[in-house]
PDB file of N, CA and C in Angstrom:
ATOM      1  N   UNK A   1     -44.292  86.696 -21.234  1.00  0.00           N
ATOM      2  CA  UNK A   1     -43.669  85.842 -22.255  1.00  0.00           C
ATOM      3  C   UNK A   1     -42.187  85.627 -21.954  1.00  0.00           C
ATOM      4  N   UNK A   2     -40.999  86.778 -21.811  1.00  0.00           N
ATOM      5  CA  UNK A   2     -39.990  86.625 -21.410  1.00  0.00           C
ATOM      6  C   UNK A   2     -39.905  85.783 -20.275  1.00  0.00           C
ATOM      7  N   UNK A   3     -40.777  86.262 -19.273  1.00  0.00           N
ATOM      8  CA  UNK A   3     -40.937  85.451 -17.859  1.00  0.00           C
ATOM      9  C   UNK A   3     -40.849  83.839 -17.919  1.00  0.00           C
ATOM     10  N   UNK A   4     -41.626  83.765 -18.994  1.00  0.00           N
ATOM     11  CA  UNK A   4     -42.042  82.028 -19.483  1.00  0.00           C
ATOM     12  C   UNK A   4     -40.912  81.140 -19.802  1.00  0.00           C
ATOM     13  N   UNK A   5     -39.828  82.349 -20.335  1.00  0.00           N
ATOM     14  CA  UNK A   5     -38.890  81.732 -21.477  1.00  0.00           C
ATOM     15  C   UNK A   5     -37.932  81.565 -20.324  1.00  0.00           C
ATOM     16  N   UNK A   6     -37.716  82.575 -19.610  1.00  0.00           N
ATOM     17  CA  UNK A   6     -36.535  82.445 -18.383  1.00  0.00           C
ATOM     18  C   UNK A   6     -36.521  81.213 -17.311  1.00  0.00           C
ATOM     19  N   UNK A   7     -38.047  81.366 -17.160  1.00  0.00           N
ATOM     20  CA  UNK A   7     -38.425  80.290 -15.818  1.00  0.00           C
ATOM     21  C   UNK A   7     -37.857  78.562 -16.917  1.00  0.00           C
ATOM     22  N   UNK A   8     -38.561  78.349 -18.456  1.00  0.00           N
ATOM     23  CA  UNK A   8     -38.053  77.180 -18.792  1.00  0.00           C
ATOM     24  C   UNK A   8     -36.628  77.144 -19.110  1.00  0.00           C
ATOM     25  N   UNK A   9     -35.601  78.239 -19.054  1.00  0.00           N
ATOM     26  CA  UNK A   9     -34.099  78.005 -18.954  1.00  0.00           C
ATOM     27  C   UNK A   9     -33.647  77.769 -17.659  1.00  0.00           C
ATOM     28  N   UNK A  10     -34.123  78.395 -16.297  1.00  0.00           N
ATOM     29  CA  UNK A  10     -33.871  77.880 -15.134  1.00  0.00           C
ATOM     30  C   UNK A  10     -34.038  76.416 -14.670  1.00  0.00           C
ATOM     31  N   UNK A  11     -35.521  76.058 -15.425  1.00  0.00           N
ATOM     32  CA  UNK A  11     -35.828  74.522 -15.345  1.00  0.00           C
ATOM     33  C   UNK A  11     -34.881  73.477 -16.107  1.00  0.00           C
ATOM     34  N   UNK A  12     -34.643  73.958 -17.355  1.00  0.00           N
ATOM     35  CA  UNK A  12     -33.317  73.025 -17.879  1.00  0.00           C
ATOM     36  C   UNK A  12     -32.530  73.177 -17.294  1.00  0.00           C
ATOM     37  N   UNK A  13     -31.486  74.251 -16.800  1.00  0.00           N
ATOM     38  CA  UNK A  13     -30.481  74.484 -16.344  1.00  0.00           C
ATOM     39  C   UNK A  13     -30.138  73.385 -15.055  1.00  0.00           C
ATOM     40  N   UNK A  14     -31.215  73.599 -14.128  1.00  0.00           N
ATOM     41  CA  UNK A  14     -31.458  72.766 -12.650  1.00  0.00           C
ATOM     42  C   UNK A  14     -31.074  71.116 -13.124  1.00  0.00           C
ATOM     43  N   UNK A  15     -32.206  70.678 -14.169  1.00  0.00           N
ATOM     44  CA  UNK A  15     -32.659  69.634 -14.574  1.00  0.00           C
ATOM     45  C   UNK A  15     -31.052  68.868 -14.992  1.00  0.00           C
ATOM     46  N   UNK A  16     -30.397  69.619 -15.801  1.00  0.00           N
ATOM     47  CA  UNK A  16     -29.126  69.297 -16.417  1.00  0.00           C
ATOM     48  C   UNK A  16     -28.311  69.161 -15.842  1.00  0.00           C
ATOM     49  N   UNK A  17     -27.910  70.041 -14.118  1.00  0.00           N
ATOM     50  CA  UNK A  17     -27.161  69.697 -13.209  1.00  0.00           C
ATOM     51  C   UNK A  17     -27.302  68.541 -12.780  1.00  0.00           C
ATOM     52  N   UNK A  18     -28.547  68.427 -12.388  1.00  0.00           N
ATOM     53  CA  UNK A  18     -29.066  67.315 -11.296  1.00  0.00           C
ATOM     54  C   UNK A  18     -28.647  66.431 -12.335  1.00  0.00           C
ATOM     55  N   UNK A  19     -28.621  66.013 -13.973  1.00  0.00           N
ATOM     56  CA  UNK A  19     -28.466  64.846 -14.135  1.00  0.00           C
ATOM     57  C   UNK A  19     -26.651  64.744 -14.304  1.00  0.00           C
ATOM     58  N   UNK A  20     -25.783  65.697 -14.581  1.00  0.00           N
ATOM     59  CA  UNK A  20     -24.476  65.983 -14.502  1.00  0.00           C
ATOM     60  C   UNK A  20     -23.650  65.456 -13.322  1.00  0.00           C
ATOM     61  N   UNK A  21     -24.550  65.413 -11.958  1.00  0.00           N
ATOM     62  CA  UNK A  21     -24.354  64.787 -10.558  1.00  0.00           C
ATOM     63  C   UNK A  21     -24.471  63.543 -10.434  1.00  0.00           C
ATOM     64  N   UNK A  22     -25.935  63.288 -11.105  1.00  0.00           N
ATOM     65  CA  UNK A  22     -26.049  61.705 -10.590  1.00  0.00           C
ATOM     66  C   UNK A  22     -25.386  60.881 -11.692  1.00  0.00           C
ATOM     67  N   UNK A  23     -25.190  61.374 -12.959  1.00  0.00           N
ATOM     68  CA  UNK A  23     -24.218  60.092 -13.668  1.00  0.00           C
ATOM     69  C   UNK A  23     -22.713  60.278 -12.982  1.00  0.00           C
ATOM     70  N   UNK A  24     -22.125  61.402 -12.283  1.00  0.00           N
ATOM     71  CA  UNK A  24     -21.001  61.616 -11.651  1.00  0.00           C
ATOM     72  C   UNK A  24     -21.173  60.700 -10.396  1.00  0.00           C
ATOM     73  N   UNK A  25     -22.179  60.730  -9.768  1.00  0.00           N
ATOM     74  CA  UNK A  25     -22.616  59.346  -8.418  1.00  0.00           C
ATOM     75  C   UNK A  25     -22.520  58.008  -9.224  1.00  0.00           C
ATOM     76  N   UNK A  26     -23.080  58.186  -9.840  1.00  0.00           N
ATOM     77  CA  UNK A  26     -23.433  56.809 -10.521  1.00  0.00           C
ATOM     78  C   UNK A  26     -21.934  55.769 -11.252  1.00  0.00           C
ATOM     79  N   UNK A  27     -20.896  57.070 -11.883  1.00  0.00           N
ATOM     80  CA  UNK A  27     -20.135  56.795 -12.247  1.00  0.00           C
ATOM     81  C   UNK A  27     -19.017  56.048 -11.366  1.00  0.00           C
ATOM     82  N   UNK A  28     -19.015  57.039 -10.332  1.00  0.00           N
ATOM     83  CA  UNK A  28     -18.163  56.809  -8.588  1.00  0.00           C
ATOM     84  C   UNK A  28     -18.605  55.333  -8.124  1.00  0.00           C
ATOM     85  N   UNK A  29     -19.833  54.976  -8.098  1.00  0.00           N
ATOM     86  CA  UNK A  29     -20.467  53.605  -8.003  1.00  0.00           C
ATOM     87  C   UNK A  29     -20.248  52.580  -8.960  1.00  0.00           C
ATOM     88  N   UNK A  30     -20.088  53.137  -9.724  1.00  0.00           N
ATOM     89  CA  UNK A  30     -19.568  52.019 -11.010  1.00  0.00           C
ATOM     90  C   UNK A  30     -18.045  51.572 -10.716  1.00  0.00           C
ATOM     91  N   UNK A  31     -16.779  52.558 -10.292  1.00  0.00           N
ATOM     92  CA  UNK A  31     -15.945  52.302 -10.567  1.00  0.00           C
ATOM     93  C   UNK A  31     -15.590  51.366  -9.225  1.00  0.00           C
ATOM     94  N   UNK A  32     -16.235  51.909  -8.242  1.00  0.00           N
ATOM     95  CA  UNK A  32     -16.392  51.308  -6.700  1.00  0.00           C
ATOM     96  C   UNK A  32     -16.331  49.718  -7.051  1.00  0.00           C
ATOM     97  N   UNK A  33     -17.982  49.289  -7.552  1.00  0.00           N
ATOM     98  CA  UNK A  33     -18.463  47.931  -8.285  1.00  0.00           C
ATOM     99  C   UNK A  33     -16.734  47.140  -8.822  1.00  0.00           C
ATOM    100  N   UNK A  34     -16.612  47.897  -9.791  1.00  0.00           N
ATOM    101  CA  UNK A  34     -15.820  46.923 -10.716  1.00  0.00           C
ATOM    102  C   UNK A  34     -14.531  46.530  -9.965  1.00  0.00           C
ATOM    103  N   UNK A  35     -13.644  47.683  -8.819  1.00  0.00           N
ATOM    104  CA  UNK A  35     -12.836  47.724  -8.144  1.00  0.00           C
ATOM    105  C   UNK A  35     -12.785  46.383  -7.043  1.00  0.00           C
ATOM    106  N   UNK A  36     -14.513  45.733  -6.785  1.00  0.00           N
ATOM    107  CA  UNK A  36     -14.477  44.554  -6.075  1.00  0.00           C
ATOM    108  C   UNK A  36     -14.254  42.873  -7.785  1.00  0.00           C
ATOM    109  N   UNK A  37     -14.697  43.610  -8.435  1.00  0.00           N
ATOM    110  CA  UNK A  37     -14.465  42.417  -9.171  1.00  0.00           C
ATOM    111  C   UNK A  37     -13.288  43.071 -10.412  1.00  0.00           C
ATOM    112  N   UNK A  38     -12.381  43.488  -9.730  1.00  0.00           N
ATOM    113  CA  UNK A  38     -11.070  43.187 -10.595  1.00  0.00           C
ATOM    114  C   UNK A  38     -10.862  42.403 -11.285  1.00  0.00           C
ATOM    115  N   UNK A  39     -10.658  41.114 -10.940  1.00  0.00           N
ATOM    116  CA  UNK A  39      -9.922  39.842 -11.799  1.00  0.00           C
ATOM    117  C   UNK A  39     -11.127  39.968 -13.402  1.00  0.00           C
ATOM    118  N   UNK A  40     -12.089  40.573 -13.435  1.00  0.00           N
ATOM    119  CA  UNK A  40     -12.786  40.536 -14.432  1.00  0.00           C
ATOM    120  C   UNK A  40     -12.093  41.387 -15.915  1.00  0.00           C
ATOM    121  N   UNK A  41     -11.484  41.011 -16.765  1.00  0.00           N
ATOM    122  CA  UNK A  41     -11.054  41.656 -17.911  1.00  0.00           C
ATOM    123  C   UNK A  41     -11.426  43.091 -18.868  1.00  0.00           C
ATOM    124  N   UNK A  42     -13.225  42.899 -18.219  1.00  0.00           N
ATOM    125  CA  UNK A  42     -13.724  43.727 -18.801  1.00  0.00           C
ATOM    126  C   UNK A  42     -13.884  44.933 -17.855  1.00  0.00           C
ATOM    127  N   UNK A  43     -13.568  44.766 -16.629  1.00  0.00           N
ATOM    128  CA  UNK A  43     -14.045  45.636 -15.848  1.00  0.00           C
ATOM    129  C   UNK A  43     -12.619  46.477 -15.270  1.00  0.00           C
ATOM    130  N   UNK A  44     -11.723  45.768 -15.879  1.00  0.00           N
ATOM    131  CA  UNK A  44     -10.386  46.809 -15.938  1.00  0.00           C
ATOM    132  C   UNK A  44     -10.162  47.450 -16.737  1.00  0.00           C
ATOM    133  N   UNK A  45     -10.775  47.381 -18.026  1.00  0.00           N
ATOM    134  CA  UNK A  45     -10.604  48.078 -19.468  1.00  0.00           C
ATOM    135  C   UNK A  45     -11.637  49.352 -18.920  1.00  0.00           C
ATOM    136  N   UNK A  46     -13.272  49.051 -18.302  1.00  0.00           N
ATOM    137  CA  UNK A  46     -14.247  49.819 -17.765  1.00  0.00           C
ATOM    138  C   UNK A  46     -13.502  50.936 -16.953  1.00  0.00           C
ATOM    139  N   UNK A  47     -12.322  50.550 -16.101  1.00  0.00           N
ATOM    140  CA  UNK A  47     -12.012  51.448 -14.814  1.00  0.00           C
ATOM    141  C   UNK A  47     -10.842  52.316 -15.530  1.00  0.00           C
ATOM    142  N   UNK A  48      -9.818  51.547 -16.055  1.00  0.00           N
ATOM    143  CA  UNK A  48      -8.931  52.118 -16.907  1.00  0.00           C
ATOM    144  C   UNK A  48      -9.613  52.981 -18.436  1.00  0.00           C
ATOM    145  N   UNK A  49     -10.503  52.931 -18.604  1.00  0.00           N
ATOM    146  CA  UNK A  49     -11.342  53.909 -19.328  1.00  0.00           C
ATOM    147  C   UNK A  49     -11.946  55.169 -18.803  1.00  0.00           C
ATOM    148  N   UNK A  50     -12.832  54.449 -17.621  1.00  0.00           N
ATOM    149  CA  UNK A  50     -13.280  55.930 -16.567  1.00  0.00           C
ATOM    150  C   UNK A  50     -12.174  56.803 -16.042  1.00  0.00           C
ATOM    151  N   UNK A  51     -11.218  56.264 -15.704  1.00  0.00           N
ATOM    152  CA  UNK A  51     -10.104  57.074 -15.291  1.00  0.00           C
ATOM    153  C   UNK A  51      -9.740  58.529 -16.398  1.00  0.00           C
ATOM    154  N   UNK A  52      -9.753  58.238 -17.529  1.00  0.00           N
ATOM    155  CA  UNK A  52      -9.381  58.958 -18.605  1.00  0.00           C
ATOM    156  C   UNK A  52     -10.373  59.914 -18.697  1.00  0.00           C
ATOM    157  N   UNK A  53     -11.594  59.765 -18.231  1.00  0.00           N
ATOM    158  CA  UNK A  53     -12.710  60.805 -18.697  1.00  0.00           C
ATOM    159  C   UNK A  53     -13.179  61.389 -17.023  1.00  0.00           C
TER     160      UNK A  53
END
């Protein structure tokens, strides 16, 4: 039973990294994106926002 409970905290734990990484990839790709379309208004408020977080 303990065994059960440990193995499904290792599985979240993993699960939660892996998604902690790829919105951190994903984010890096986003800011990449918007960095080619500068002149866009919204996508400087987007980069000048990500910067902060």
């Amino acid at each position: 039973m303990i065994d059960d409970l440990v193995g499904g905290l290792w599985l979240i734990i993993i699960i939660f990294i892996g998604y902690l990484e790829f919105i951190q990839l994903f984010h890096m790709l986003f800011i990449q994106l918007c960095f080619l379309f500068l002149p866009v208004p919204k996508c400087k408020a987007a980069v000048l926002r990500g910067a902060l977080f």
